[in-house]
Protein backbone atom coordinates (compact mmCIF):
# COMPACT_ATOMS: atom_id res chain seq x y z
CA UNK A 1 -21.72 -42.86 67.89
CA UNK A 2 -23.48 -42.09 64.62
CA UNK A 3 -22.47 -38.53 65.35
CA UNK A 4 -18.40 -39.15 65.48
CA UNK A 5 -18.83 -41.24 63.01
CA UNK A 6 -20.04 -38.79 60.96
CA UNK A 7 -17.75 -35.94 61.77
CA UNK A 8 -14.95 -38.77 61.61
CA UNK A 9 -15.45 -39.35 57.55
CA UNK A 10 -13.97 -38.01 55.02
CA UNK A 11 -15.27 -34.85 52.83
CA UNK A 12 -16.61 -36.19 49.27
CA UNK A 13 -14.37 -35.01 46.74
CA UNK A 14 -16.01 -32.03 44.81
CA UNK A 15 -17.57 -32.95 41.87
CA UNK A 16 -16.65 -29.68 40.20
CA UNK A 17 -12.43 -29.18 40.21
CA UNK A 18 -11.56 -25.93 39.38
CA UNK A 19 -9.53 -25.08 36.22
CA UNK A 20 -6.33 -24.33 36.84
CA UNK A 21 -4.07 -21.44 35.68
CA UNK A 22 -5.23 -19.91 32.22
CA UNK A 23 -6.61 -24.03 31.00
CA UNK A 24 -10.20 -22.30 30.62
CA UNK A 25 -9.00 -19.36 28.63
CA UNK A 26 -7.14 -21.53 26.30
CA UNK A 27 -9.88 -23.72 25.48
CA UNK A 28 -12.17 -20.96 24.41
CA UNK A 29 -9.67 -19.77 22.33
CA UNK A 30 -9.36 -22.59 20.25
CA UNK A 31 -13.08 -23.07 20.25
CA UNK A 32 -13.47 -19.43 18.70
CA UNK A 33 -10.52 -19.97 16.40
CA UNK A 34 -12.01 -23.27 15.00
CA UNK A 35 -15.53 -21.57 14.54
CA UNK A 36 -13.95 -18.73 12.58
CA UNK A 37 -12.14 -21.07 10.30
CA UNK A 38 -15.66 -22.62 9.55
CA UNK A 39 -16.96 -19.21 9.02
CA UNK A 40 -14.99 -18.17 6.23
CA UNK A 41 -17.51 -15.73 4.38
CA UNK A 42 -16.67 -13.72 7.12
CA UNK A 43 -13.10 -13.83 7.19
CA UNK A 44 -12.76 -13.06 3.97
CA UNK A 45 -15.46 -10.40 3.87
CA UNK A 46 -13.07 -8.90 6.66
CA UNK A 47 -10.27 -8.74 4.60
CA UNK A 48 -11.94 -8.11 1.41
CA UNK A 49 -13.97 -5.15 2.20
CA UNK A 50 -10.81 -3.35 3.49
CA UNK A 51 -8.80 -3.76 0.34
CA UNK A 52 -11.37 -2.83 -1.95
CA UNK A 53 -11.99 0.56 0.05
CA UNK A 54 -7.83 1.16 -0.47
CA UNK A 55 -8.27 0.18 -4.18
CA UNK A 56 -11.32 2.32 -4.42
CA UNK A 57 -9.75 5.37 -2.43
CA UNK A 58 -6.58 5.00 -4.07
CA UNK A 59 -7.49 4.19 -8.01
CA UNK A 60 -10.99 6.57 -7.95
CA UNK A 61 -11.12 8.95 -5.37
CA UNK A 62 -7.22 9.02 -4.95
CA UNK A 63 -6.43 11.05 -8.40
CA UNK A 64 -9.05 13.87 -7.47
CA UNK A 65 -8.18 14.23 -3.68
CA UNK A 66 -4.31 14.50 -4.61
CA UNK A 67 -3.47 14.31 -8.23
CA UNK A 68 0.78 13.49 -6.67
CA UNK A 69 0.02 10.00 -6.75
CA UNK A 70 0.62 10.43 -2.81
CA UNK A 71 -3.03 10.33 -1.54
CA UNK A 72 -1.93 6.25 -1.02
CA UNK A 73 0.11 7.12 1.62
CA UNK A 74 -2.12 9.01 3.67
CA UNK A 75 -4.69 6.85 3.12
CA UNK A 76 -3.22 3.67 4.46
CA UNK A 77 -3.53 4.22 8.46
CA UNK A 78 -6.99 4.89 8.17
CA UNK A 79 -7.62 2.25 6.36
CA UNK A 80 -5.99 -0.58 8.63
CA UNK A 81 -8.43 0.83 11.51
CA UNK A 82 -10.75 0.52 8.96
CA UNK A 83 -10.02 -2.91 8.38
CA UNK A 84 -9.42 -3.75 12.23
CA UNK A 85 -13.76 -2.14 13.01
CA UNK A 86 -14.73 -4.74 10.04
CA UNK A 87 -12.90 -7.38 11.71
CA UNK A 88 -13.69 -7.27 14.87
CA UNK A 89 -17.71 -6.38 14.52
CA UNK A 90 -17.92 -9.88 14.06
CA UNK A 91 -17.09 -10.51 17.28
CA UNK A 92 -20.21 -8.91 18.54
CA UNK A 93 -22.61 -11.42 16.49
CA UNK A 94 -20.28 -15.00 17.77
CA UNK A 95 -21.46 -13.27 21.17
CA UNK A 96 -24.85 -12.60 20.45
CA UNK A 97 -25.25 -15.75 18.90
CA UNK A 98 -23.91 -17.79 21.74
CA UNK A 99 -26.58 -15.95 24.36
CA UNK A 100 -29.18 -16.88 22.53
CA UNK A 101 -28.51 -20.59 21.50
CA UNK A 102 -28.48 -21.26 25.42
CA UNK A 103 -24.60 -23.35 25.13
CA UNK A 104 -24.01 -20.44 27.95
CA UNK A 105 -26.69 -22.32 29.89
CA UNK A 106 -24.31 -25.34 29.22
CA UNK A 107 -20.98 -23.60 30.31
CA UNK A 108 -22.94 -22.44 33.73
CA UNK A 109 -22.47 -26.10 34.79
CA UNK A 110 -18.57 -25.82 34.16
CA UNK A 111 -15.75 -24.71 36.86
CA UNK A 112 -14.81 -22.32 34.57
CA UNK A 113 -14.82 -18.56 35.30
CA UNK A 114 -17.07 -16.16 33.67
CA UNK A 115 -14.73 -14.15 31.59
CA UNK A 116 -13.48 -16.97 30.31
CA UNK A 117 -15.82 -16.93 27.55
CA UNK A 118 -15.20 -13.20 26.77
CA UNK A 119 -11.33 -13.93 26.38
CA UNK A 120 -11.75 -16.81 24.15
CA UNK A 121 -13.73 -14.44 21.93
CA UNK A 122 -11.58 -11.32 22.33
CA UNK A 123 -8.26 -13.05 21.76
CA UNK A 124 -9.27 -15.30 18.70
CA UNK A 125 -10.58 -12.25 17.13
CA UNK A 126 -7.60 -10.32 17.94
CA UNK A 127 -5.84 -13.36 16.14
CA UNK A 128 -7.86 -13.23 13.05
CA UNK A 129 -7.94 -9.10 12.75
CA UNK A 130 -4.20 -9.07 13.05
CA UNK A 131 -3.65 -11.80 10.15
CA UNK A 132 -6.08 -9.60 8.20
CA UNK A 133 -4.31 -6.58 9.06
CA UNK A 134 -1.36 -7.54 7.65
CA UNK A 135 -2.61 -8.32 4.78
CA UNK A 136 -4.36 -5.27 3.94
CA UNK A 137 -0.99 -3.17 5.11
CA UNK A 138 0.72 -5.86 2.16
CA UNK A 139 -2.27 -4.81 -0.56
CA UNK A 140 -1.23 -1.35 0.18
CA UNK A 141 2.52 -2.01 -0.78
CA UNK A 142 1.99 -3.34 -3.89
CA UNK A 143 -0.40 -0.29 -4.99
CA UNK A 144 1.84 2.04 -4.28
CA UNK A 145 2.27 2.53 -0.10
CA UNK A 146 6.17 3.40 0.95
CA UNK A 147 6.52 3.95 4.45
CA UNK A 148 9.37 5.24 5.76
CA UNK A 149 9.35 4.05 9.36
CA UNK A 150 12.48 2.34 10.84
CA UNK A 151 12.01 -1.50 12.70
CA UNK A 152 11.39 0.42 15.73
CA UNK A 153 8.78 2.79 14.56
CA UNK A 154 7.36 -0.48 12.85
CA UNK A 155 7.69 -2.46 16.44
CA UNK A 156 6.22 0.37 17.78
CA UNK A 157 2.91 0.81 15.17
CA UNK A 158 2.26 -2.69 15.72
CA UNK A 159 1.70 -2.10 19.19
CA UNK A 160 -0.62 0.45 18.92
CA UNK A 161 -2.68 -1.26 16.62
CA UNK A 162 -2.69 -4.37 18.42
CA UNK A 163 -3.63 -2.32 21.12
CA UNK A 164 -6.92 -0.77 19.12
CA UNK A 165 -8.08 -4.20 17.89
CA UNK A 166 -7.86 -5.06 21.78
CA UNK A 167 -9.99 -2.39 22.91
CA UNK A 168 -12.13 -2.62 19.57
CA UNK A 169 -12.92 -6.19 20.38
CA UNK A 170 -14.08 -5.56 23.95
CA UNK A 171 -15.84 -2.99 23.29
CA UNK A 172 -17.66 -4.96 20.73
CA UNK A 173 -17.96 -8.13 22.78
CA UNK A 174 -19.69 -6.37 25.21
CA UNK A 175 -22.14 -5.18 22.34
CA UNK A 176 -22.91 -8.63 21.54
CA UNK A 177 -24.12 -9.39 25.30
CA UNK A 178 -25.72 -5.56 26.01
CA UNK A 179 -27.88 -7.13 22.38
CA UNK A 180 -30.64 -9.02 22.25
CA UNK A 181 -30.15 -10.84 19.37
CA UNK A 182 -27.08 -11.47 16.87
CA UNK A 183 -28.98 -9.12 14.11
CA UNK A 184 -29.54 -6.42 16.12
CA UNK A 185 -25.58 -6.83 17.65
CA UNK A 186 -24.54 -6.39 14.00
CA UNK A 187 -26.44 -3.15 13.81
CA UNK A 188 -25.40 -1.56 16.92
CA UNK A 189 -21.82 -2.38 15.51
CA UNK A 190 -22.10 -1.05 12.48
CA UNK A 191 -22.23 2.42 13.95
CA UNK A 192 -19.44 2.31 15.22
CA UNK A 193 -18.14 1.01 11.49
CA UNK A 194 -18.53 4.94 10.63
CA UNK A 195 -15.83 6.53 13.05
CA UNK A 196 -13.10 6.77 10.82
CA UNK A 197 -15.33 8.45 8.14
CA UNK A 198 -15.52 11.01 10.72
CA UNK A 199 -12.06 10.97 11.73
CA UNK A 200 -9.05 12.11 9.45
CA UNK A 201 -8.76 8.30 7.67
CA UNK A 202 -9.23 9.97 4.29
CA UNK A 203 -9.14 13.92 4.63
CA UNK A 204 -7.37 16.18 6.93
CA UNK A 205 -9.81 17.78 9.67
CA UNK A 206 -9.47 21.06 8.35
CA UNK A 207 -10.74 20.57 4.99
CA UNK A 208 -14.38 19.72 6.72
CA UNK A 209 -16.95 21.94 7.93
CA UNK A 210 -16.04 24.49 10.98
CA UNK A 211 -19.12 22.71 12.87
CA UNK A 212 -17.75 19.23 12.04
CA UNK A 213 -14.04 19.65 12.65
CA UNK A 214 -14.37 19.50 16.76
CA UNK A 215 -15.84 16.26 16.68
CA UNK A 216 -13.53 14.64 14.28
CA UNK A 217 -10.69 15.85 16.27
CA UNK A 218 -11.66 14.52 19.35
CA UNK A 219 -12.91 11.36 19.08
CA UNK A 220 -10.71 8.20 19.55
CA UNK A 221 -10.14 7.14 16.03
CA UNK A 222 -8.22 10.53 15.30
CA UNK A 223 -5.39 10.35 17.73
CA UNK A 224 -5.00 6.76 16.83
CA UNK A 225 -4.62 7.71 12.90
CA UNK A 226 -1.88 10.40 13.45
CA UNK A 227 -0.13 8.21 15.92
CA UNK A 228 -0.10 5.51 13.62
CA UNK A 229 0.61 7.74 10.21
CA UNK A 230 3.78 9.80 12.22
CA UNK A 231 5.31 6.47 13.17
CA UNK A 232 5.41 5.04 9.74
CA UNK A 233 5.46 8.01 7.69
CA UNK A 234 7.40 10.29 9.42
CA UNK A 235 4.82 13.18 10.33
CA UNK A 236 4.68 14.88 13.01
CA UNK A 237 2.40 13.48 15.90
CA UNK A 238 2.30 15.70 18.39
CA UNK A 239 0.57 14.62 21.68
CA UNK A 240 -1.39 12.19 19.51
CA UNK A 241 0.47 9.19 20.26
CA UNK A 242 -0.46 10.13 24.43
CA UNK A 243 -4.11 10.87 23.76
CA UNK A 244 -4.01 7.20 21.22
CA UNK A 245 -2.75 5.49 24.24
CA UNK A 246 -5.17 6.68 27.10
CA UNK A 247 -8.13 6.39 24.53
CA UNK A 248 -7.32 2.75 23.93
CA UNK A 249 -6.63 2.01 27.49
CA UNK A 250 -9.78 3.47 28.32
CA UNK A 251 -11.63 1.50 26.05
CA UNK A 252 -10.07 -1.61 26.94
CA UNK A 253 -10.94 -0.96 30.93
CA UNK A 254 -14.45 0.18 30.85
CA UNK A 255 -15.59 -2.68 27.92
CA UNK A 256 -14.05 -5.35 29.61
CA UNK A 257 -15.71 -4.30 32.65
CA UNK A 258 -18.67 -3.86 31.34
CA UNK A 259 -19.01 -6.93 29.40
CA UNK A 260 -17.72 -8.59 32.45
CA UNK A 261 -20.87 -7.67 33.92
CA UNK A 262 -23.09 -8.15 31.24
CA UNK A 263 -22.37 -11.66 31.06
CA UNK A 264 -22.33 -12.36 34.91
CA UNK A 265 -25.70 -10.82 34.95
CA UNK A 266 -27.32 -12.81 31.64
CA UNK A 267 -25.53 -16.05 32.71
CA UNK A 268 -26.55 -16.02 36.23
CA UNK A 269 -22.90 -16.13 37.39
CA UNK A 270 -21.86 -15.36 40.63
């Protein structure tokens, strides 16, 4: 009797209902979004740093490198990848920083999937980095930058840099949980900080040494520049746009994976 009885009641209702549809995602988001307002040295360190390396490039370097008054339109692209790496190396320390305060230990005893966390960082960051972006692309207006793109090449530039800042912001996400700590995440990011120095953001690629020129060529942040400077100023591209494309895509796939990973393993998630 105590048998059918037994088989006879009703499951208990799990204490643990699963989120439905993207409800965790969102919620992250807005928590990352509210903790960047709060952080505002670094928002505006993010936008700041940018526009004084236009003004600097521009006003003191800008009259040596091409006396035309034109070096301002060269220098632009590079500069809002410039300003998308200072951006988004934040992201790596909010990541850090969350490991080690243990309120992962905390979102273990959630229904909430793992990369749920990762996406509220990613796409709040790619939030902030394109409100910063646009400002920096506005700075460079008003000293001087006259693109000559059309609303599709514009449409079509904003893509590709949204694009970057995705890939950027995995890629540095998944710094901030490979770290052990939110200082050493923000050293580990800022070598990546000094790709576009070695990339044609600020001189053509034949105007550096013969041994340097290969690896300025073809590293990601090159193809990504001359995609970005032929759609708004006319040049011509090449294959760039392609290889910008696949580079970003490939970032985007093997970051998210791997931070995917990272945080299954660190979490405990299964």
């Amino acid at each position: 009797m105590t048998t059918n009885l037994a088989l006879a009641a009703p499951a208990a209702p799990s204490l643990r209902p699963k989120l439905r549809g993207l409800t965790a995602e969102l919620v992250f988001v807005g928590r990352s979004l509210r903790h960047s307002l709060r952080d505002g040295e670094s928002l505006l360190m993010a936008i700041l740093l940018p526009v004084l390396l236009m003004l600097m490039f521009t006003w003191v370097f800008g009259g040596a490198i091409d006396p035309s008054g034109a070096y301002v339109d060269y220098v632009v692209p590079g500069i809002i990848l410039t300003c998308a790496g200072f951006g988004a190396s934040s992201t790596a320390v909010y990541v850090a920083n969350d490991m080690r305060t243990g309120i992962i230990d905390r979102f273990r005893t959630m229904p909430v999937r793992a990369s749920a966390v990762l996406t509220g960082h990613v796409v709040a960051s790619l939030v902030r980095n394109l409100v910063a972006t646009a400002i920096v692309i506005g700075v460079g207006v008003l000293v001087g930058f006259r693109p000559s793109a059309t609303p599709w090449e514009w449409v079509l530039a904003a893509s590709l840099i949204t694009l970057y800042l995705l890939a950027i912001t995995y890629l540095f996400a998944a710094i901030g949980l490979a770290a052990g700590s939110p200082e050493s995440a923000n050293g580990y990011g800022f070598i990546l900080l000094f790709l576009p120095y070695l990339s044609s953001a600020f001189v053509p690629v034949s105007s550096m040494p013969a041994w340097l020129q290969p690896v300025a060529q073809y590293q990601p942040i090159t193809p990504i520049i001359e995609a970005i400077r032929g759609l708004l100023m006319g040049t011509d591209a090449g294959t760039q746009p392609l290889w910008a494309v696949l580079w970003c895509v490939g970032i985007v796939v093997v970051a998210a994976v791997w931070g995917t990973w990272l945080f299954r393993r660190k979490a405990g998630r299964r």
